[in-house]
PDB file of N, CA and C in Angstrom:
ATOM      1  N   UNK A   1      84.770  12.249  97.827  1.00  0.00           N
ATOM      2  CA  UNK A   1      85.372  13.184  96.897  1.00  0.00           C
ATOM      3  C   UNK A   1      86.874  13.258  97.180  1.00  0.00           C
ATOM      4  N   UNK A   2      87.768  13.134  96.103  1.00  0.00           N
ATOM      5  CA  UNK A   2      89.382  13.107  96.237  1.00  0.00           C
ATOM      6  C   UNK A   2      89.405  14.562  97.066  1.00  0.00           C
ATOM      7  N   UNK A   3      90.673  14.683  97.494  1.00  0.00           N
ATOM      8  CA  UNK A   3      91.306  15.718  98.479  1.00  0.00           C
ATOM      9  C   UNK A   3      92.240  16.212  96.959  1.00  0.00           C
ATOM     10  N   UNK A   4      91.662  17.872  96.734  1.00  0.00           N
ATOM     11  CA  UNK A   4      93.103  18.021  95.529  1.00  0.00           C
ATOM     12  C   UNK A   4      94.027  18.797  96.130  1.00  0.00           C
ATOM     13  N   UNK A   5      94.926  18.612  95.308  1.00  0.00           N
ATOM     14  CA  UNK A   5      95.980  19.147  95.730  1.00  0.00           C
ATOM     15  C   UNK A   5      96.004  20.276  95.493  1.00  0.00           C
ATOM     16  N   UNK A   6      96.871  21.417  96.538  1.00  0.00           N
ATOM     17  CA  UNK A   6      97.000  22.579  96.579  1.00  0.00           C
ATOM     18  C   UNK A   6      98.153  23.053  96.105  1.00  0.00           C
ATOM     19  N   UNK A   7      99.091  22.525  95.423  1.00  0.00           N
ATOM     20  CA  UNK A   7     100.284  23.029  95.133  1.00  0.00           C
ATOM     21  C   UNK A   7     100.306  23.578  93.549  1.00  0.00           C
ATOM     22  N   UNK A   8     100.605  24.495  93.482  1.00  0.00           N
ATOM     23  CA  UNK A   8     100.964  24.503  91.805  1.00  0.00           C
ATOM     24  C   UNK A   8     101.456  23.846  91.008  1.00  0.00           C
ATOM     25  N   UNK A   9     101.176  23.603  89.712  1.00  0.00           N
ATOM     26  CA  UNK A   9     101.890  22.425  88.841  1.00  0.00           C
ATOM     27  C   UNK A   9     103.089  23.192  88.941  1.00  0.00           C
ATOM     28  N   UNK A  10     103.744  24.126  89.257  1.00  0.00           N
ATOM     29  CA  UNK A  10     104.940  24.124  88.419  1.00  0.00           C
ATOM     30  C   UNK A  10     105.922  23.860  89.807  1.00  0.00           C
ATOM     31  N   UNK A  11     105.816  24.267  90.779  1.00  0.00           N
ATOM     32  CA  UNK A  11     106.453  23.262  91.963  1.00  0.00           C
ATOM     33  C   UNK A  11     106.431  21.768  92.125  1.00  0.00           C
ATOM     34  N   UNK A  12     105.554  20.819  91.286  1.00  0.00           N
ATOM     35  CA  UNK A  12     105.703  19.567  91.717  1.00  0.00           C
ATOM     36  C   UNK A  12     106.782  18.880  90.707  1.00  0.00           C
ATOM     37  N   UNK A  13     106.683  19.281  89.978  1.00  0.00           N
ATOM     38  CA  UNK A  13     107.973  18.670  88.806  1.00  0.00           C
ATOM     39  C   UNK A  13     109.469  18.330  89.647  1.00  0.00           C
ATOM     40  N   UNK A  14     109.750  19.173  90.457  1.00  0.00           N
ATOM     41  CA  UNK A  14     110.824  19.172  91.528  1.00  0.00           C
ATOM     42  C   UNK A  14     110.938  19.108  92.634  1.00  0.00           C
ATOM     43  N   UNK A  15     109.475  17.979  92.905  1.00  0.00           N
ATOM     44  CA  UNK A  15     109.121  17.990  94.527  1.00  0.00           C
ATOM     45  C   UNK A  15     109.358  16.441  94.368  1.00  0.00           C
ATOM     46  N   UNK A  16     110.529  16.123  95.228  1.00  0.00           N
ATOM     47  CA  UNK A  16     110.525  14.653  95.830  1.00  0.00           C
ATOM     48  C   UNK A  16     110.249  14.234  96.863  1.00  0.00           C
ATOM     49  N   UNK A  17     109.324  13.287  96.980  1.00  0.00           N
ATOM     50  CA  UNK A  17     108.702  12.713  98.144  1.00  0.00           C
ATOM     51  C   UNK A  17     109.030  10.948  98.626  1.00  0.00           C
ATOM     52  N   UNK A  18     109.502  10.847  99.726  1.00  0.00           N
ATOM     53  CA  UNK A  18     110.466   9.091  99.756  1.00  0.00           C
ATOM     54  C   UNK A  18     110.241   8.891 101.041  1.00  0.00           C
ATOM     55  N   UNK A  19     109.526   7.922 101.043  1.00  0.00           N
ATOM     56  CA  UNK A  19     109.151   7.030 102.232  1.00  0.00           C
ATOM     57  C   UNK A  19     109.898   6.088 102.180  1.00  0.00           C
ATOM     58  N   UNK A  20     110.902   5.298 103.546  1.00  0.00           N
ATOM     59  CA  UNK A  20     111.736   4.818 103.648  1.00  0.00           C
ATOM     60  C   UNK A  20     111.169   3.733 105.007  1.00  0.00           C
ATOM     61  N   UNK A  21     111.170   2.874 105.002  1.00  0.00           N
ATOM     62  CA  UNK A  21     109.927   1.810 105.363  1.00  0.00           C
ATOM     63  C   UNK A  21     110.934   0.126 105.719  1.00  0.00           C
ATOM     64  N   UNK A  22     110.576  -0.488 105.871  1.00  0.00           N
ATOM     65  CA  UNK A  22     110.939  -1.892 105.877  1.00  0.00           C
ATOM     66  C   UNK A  22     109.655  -2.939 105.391  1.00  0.00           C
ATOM     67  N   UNK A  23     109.894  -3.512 104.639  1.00  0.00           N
ATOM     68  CA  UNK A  23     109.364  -4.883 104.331  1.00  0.00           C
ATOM     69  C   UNK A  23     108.662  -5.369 105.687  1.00  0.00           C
ATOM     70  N   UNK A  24     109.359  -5.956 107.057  1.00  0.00           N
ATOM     71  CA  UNK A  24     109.117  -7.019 107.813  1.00  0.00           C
ATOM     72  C   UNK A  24     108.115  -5.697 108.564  1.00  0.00           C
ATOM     73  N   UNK A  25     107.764  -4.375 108.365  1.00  0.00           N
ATOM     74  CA  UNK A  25     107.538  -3.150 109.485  1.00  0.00           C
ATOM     75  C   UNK A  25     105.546  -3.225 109.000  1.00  0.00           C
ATOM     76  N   UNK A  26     104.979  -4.124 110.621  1.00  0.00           N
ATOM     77  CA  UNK A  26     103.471  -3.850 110.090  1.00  0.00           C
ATOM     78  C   UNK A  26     102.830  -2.722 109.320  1.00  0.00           C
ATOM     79  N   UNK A  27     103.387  -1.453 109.709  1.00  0.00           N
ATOM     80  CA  UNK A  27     103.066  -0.046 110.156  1.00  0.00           C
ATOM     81  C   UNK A  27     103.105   0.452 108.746  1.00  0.00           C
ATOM     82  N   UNK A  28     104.312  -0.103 108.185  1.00  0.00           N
ATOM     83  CA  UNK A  28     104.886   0.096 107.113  1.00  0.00           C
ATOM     84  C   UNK A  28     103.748  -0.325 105.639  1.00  0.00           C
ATOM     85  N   UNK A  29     103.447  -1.694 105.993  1.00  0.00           N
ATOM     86  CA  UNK A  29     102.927  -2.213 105.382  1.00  0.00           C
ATOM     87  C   UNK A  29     101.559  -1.596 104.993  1.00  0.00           C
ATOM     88  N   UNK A  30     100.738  -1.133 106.433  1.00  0.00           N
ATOM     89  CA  UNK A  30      99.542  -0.640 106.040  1.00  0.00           C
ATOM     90  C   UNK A  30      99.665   0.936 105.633  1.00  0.00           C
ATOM     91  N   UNK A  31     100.500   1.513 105.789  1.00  0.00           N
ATOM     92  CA  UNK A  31     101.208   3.130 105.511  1.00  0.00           C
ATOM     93  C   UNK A  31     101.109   2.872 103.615  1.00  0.00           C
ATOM     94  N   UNK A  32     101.438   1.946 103.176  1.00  0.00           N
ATOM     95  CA  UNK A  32     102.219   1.939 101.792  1.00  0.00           C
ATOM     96  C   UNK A  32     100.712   2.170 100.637  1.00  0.00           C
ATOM     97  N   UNK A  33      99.596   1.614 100.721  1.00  0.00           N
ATOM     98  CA  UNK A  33      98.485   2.083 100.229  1.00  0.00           C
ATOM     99  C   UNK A  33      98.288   3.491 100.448  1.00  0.00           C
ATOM    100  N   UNK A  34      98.149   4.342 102.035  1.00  0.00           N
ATOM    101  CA  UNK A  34      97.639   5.747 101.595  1.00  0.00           C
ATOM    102  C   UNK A  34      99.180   6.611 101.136  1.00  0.00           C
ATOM    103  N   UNK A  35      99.961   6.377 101.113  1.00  0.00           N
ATOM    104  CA  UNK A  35     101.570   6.670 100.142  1.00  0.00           C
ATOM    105  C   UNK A  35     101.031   6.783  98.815  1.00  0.00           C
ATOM    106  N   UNK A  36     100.668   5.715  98.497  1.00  0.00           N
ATOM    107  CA  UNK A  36     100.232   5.770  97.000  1.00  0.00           C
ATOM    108  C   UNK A  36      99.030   6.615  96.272  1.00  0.00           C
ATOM    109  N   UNK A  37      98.589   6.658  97.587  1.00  0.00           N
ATOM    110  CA  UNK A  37      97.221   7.729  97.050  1.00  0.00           C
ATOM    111  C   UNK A  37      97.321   9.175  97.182  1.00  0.00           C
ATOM    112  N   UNK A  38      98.847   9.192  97.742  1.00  0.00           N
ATOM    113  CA  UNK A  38      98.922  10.716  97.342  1.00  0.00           C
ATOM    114  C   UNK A  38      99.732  10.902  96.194  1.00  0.00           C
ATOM    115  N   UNK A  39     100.376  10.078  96.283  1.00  0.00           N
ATOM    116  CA  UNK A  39     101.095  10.472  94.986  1.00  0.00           C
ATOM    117  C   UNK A  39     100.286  10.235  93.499  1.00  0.00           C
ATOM    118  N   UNK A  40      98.365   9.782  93.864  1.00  0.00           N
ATOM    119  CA  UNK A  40      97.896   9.909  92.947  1.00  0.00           C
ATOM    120  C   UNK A  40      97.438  11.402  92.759  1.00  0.00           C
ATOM    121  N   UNK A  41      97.404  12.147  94.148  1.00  0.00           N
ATOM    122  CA  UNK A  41      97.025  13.574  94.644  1.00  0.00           C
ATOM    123  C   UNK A  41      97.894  14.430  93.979  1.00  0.00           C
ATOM    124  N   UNK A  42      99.544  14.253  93.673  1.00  0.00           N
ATOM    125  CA  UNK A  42     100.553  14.987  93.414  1.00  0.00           C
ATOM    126  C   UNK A  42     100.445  14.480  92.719  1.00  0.00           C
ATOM    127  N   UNK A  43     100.718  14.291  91.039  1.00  0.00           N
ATOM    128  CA  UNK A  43     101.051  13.577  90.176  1.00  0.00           C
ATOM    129  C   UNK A  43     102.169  14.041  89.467  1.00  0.00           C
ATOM    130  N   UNK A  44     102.317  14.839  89.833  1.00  0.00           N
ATOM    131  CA  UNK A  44     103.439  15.880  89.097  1.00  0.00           C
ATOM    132  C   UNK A  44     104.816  15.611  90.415  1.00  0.00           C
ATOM    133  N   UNK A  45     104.938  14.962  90.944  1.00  0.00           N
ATOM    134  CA  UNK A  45     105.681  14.985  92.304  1.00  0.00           C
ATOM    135  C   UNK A  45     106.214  13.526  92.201  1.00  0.00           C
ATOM    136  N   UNK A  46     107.676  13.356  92.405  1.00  0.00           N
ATOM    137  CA  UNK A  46     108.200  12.120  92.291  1.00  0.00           C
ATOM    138  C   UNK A  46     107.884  11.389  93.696  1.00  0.00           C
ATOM    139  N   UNK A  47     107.702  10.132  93.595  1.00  0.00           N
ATOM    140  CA  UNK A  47     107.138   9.465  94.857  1.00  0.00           C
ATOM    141  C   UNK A  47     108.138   8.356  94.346  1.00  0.00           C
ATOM    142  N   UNK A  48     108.308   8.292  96.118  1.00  0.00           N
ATOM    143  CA  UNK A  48     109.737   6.969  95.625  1.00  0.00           C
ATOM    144  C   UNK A  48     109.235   6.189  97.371  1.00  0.00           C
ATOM    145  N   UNK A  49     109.148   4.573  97.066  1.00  0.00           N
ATOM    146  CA  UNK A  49     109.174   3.838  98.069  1.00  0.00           C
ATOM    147  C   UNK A  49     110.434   3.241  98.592  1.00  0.00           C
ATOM    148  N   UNK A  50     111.156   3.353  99.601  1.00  0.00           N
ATOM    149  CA  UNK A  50     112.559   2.522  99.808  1.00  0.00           C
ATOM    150  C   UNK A  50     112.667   1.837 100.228  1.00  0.00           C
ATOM    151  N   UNK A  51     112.725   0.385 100.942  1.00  0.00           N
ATOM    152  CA  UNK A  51     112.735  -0.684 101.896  1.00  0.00           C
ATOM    153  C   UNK A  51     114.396  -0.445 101.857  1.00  0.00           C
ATOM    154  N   UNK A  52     114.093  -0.136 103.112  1.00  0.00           N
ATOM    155  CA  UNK A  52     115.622   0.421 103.987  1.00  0.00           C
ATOM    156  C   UNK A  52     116.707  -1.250 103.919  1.00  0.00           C
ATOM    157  N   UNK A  53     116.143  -2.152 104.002  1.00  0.00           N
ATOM    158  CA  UNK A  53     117.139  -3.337 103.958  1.00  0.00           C
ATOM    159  C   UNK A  53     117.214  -3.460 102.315  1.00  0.00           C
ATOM    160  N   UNK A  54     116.207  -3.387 101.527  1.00  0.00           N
ATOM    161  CA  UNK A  54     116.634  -3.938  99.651  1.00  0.00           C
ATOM    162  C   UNK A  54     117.570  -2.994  99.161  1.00  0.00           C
ATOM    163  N   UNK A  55     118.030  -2.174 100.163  1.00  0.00           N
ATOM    164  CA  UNK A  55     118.649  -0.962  99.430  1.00  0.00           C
ATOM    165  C   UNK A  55     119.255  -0.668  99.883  1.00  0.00           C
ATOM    166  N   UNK A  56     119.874  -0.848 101.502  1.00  0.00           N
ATOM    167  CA  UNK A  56     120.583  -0.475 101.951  1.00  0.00           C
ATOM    168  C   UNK A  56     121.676   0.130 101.083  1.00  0.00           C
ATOM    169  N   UNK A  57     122.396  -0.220 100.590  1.00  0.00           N
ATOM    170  CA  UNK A  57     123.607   1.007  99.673  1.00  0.00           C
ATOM    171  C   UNK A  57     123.509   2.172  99.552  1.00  0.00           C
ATOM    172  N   UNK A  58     121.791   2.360  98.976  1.00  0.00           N
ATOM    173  CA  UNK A  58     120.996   3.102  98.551  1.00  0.00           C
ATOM    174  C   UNK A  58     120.935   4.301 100.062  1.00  0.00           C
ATOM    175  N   UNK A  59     120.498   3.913 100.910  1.00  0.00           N
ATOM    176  CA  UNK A  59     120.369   4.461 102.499  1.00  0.00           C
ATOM    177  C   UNK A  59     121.478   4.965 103.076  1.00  0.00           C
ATOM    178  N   UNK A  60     122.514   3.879 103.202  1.00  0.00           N
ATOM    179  CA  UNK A  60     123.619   3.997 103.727  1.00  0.00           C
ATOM    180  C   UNK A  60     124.089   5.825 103.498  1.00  0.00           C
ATOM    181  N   UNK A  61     125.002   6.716 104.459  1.00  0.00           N
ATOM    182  CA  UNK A  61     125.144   6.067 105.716  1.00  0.00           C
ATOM    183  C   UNK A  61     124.123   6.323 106.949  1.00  0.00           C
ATOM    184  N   UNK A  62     123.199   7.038 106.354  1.00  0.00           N
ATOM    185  CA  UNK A  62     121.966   7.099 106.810  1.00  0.00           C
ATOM    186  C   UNK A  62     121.383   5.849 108.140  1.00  0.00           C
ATOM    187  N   UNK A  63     121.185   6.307 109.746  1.00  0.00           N
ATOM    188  CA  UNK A  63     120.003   4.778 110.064  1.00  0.00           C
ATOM    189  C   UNK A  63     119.044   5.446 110.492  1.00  0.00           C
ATOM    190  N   UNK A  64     117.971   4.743 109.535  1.00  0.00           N
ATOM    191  CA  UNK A  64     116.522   4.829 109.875  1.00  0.00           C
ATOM    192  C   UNK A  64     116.375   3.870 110.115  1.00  0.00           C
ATOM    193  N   UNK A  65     116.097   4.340 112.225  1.00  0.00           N
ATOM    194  CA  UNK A  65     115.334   3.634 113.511  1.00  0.00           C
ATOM    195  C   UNK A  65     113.811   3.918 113.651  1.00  0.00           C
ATOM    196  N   UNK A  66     113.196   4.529 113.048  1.00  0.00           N
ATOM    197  CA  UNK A  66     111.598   4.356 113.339  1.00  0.00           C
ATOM    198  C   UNK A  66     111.070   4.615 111.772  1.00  0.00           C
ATOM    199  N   UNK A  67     109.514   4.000 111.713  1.00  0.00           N
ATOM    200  CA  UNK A  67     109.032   4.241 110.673  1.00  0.00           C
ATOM    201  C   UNK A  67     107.704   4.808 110.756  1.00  0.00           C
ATOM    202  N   UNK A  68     107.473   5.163 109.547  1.00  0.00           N
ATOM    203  CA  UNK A  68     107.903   5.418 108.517  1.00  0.00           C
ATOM    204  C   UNK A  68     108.776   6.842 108.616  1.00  0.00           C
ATOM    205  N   UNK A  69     109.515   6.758 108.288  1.00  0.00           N
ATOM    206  CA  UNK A  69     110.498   8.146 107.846  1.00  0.00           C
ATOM    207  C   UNK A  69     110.175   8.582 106.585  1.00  0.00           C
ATOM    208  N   UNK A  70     110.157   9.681 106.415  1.00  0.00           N
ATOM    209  CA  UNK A  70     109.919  10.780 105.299  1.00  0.00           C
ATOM    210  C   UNK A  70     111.054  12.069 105.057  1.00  0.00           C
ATOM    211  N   UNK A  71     111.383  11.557 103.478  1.00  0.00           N
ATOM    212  CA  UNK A  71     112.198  12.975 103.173  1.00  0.00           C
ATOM    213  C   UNK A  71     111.390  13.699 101.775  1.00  0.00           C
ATOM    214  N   UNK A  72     111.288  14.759 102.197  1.00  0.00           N
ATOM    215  CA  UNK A  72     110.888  15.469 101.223  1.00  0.00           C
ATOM    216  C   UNK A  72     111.782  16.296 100.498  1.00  0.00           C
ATOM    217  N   UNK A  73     112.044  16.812  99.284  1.00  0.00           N
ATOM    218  CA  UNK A  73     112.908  17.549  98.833  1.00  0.00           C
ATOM    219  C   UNK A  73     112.270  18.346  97.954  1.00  0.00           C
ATOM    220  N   UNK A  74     112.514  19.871  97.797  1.00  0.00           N
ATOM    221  CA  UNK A  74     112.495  20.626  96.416  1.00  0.00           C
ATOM    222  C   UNK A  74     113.436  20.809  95.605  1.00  0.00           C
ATOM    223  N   UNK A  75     113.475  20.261  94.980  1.00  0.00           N
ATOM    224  CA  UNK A  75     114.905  20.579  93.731  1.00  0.00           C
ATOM    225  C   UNK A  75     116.024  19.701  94.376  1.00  0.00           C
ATOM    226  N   UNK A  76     116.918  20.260  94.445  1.00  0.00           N
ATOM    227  CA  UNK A  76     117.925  19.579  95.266  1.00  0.00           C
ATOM    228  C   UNK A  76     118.145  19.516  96.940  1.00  0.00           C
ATOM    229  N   UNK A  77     117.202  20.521  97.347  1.00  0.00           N
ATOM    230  CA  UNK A  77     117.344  20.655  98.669  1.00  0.00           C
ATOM    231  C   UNK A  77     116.423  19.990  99.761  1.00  0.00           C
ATOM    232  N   UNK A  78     116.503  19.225 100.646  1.00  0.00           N
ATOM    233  CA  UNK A  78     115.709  18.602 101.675  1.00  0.00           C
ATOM    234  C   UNK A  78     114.916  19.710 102.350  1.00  0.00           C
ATOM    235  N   UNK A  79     113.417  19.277 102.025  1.00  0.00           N
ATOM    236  CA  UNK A  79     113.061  20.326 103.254  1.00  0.00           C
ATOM    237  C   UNK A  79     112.359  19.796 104.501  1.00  0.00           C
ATOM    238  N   UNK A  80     112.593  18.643 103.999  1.00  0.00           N
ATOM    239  CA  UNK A  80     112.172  17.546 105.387  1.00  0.00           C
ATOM    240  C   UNK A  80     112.910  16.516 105.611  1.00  0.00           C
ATOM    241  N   UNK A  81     112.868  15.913 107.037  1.00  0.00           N
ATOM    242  CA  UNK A  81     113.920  14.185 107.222  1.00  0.00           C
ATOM    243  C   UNK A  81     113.126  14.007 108.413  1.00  0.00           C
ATOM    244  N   UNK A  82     112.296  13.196 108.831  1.00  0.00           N
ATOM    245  CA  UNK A  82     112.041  12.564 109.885  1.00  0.00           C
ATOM    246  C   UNK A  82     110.684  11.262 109.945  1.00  0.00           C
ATOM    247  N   UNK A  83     110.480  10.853 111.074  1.00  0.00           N
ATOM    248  CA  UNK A  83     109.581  10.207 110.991  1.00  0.00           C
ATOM    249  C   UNK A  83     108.578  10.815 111.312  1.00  0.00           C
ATOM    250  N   UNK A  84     107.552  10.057 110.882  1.00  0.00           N
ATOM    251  CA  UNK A  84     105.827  11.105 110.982  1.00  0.00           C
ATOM    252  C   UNK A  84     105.035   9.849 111.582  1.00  0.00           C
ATOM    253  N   UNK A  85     103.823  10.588 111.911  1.00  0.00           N
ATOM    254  CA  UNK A  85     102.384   9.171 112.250  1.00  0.00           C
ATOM    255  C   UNK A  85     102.193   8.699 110.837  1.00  0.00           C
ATOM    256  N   UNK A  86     101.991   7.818 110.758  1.00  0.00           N
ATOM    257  CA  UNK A  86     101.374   7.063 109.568  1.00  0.00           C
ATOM    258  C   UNK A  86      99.966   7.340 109.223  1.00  0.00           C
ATOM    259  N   UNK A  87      99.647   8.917 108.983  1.00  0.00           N
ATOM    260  CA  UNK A  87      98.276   9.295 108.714  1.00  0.00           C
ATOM    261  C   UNK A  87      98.419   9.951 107.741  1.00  0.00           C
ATOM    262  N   UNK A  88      97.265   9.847 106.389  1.00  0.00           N
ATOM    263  CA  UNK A  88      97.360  10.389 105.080  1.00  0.00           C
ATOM    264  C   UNK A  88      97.140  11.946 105.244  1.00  0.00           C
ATOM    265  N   UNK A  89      96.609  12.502 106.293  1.00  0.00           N
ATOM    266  CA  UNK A  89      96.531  14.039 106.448  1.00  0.00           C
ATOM    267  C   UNK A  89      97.770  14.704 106.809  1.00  0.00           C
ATOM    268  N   UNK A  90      98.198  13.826 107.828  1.00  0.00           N
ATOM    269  CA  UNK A  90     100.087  13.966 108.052  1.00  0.00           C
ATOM    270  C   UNK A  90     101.198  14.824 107.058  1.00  0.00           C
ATOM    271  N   UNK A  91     100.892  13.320 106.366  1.00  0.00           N
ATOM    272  CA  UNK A  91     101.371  13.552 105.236  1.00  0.00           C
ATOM    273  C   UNK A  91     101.545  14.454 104.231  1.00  0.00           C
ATOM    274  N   UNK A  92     100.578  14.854 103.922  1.00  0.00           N
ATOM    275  CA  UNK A  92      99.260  16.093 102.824  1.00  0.00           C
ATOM    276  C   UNK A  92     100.051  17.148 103.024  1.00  0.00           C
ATOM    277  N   UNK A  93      99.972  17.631 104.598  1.00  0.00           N
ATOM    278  CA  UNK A  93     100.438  19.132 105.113  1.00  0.00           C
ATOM    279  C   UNK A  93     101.565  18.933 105.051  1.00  0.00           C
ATOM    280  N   UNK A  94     102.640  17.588 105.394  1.00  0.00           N
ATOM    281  CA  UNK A  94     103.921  18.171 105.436  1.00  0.00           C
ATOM    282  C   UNK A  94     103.913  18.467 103.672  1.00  0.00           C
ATOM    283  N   UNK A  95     103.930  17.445 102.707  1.00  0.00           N
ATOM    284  CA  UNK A  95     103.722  17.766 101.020  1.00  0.00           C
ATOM    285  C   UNK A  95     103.842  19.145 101.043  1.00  0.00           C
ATOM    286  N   UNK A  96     102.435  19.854 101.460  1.00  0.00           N
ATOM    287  CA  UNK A  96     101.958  21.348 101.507  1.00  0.00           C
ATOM    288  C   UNK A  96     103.023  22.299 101.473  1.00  0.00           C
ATOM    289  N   UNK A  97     103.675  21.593 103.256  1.00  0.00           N
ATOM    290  CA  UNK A  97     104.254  23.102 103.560  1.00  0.00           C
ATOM    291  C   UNK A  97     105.634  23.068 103.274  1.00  0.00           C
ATOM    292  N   UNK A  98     106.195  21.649 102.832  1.00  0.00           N
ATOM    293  CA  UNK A  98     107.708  21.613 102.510  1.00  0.00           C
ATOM    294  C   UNK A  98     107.798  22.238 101.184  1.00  0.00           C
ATOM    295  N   UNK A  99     106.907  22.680 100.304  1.00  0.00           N
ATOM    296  CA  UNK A  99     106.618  22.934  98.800  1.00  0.00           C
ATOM    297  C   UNK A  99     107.038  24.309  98.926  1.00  0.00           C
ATOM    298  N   UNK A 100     106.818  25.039 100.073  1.00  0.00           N
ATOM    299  CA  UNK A 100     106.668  26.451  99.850  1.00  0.00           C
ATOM    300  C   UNK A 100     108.005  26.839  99.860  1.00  0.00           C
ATOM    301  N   UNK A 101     107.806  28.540  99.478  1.00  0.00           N
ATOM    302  CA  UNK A 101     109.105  29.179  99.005  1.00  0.00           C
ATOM    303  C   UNK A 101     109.785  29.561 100.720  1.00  0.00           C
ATOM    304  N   UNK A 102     108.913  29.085 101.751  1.00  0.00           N
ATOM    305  CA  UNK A 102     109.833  29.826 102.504  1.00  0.00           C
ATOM    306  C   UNK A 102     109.949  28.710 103.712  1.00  0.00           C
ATOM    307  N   UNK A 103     109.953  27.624 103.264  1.00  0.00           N
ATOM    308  CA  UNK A 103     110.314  26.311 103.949  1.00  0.00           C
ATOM    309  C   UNK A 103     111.523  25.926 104.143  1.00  0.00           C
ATOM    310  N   UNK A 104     111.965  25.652 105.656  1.00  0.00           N
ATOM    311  CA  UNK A 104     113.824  25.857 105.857  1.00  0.00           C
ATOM    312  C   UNK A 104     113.979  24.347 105.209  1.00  0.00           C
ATOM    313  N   UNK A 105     115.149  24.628 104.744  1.00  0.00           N
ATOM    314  CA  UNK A 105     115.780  23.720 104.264  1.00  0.00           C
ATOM    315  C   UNK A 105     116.822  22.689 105.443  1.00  0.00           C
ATOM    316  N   UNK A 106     117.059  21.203 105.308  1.00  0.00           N
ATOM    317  CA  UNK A 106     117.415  20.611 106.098  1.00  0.00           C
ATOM    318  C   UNK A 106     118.918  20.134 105.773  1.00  0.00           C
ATOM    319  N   UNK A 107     120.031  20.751 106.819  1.00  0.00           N
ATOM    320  CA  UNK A 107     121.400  21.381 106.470  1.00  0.00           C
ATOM    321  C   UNK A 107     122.100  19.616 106.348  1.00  0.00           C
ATOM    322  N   UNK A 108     121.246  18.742 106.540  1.00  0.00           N
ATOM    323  CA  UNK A 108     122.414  17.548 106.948  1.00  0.00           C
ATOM    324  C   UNK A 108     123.068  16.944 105.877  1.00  0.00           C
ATOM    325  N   UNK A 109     124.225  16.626 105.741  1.00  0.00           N
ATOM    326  CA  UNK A 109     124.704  16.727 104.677  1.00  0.00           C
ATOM    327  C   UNK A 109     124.684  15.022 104.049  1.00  0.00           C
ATOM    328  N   UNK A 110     124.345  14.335 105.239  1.00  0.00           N
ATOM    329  CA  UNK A 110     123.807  12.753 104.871  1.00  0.00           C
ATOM    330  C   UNK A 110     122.596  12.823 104.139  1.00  0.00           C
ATOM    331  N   UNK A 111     121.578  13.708 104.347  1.00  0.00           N
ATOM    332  CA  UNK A 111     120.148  13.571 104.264  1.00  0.00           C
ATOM    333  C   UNK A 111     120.582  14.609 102.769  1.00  0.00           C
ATOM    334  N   UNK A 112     121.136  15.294 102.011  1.00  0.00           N
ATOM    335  CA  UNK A 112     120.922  16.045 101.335  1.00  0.00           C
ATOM    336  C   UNK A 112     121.409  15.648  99.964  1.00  0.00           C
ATOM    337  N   UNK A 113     122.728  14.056 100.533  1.00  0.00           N
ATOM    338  CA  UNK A 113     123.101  13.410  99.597  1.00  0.00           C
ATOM    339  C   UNK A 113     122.560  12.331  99.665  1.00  0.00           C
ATOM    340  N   UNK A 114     121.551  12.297 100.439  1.00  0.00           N
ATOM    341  CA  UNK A 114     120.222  10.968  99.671  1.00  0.00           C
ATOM    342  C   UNK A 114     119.341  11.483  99.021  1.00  0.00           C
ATOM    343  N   UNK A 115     118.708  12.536  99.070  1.00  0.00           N
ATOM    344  CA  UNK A 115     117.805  12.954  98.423  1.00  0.00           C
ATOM    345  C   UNK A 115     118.910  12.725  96.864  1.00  0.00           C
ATOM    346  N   UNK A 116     119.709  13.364  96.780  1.00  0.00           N
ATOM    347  CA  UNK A 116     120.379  13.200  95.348  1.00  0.00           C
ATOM    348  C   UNK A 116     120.277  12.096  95.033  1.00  0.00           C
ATOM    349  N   UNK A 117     120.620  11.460  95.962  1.00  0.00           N
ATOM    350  CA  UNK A 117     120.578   9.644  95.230  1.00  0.00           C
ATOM    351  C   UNK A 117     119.133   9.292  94.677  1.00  0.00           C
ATOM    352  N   UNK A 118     118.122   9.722  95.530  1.00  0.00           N
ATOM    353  CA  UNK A 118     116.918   8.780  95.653  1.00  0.00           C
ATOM    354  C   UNK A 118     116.525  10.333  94.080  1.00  0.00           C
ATOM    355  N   UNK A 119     116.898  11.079  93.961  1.00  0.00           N
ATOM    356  CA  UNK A 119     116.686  11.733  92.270  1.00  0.00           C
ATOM    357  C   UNK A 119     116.793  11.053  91.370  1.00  0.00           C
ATOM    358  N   UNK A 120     118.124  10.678  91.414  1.00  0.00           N
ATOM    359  CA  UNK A 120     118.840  10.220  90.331  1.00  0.00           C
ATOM    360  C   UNK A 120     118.479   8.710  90.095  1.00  0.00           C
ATOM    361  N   UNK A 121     117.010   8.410  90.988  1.00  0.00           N
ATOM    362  CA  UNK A 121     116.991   6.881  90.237  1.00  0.00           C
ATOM    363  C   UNK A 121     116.214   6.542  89.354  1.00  0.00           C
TER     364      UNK A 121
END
């Protein structure tokens, strides 16, 4: 039975979710299937894949040294930047709890003008 999602439709419209990964990264590779199955979970939630080298521009000046890294954003604001285990439950809860109204927001001002970027694509 699917896992549903707990968020309200009207928070996911402005929930960005971006896994930032490498091509050559095993970890990466087998991570990128349960990625996709949440964002069949969120559907209302932008899901964006990045291969940190096809895009570098895109990243820059950002370095992501371990993977998978995850930024989450509400609206314009990051409420997540780091790397996680590569487990679909991981995942789920951070989704969960970065959604909420009283989730700190992440002040870095690199990480806050990627999320803009990775919006606007």
């Amino acid at each position: 039975m699917p896992h549903a999602s707990v968020l309200p439709d009207t928070a996911l419209p402005s929930l960005l979710v971006a896994c930032l990964c490498a091509q050559w990264c095993g970890t990466c590779t087998e991570y990128q299937p349960l990625f996709a199955q949440l964002q069949a979970e969120f559907p209302g939630a932008h899901f964006v894949w990045v291969d940190i080298e096809d895009e570098a521009d895109l990243v820059d000046p950002i370095e992501v040294e371990n993977f998978p890294t995850i930024l989450i954003a509400q609206g314009e604001q990051p409420r997540f930047f780091g790397t996680v285990m590569p487990h679909l439950e991981t995942l789920r809860r951070l989704i969960q709890s970065s959604s909420t109204a009283d989730a700190r927001p992440v002040q870095a001002p690199d990480v806050v003008a990627l999320a803009q970027r990775l919006r606007a694509r």
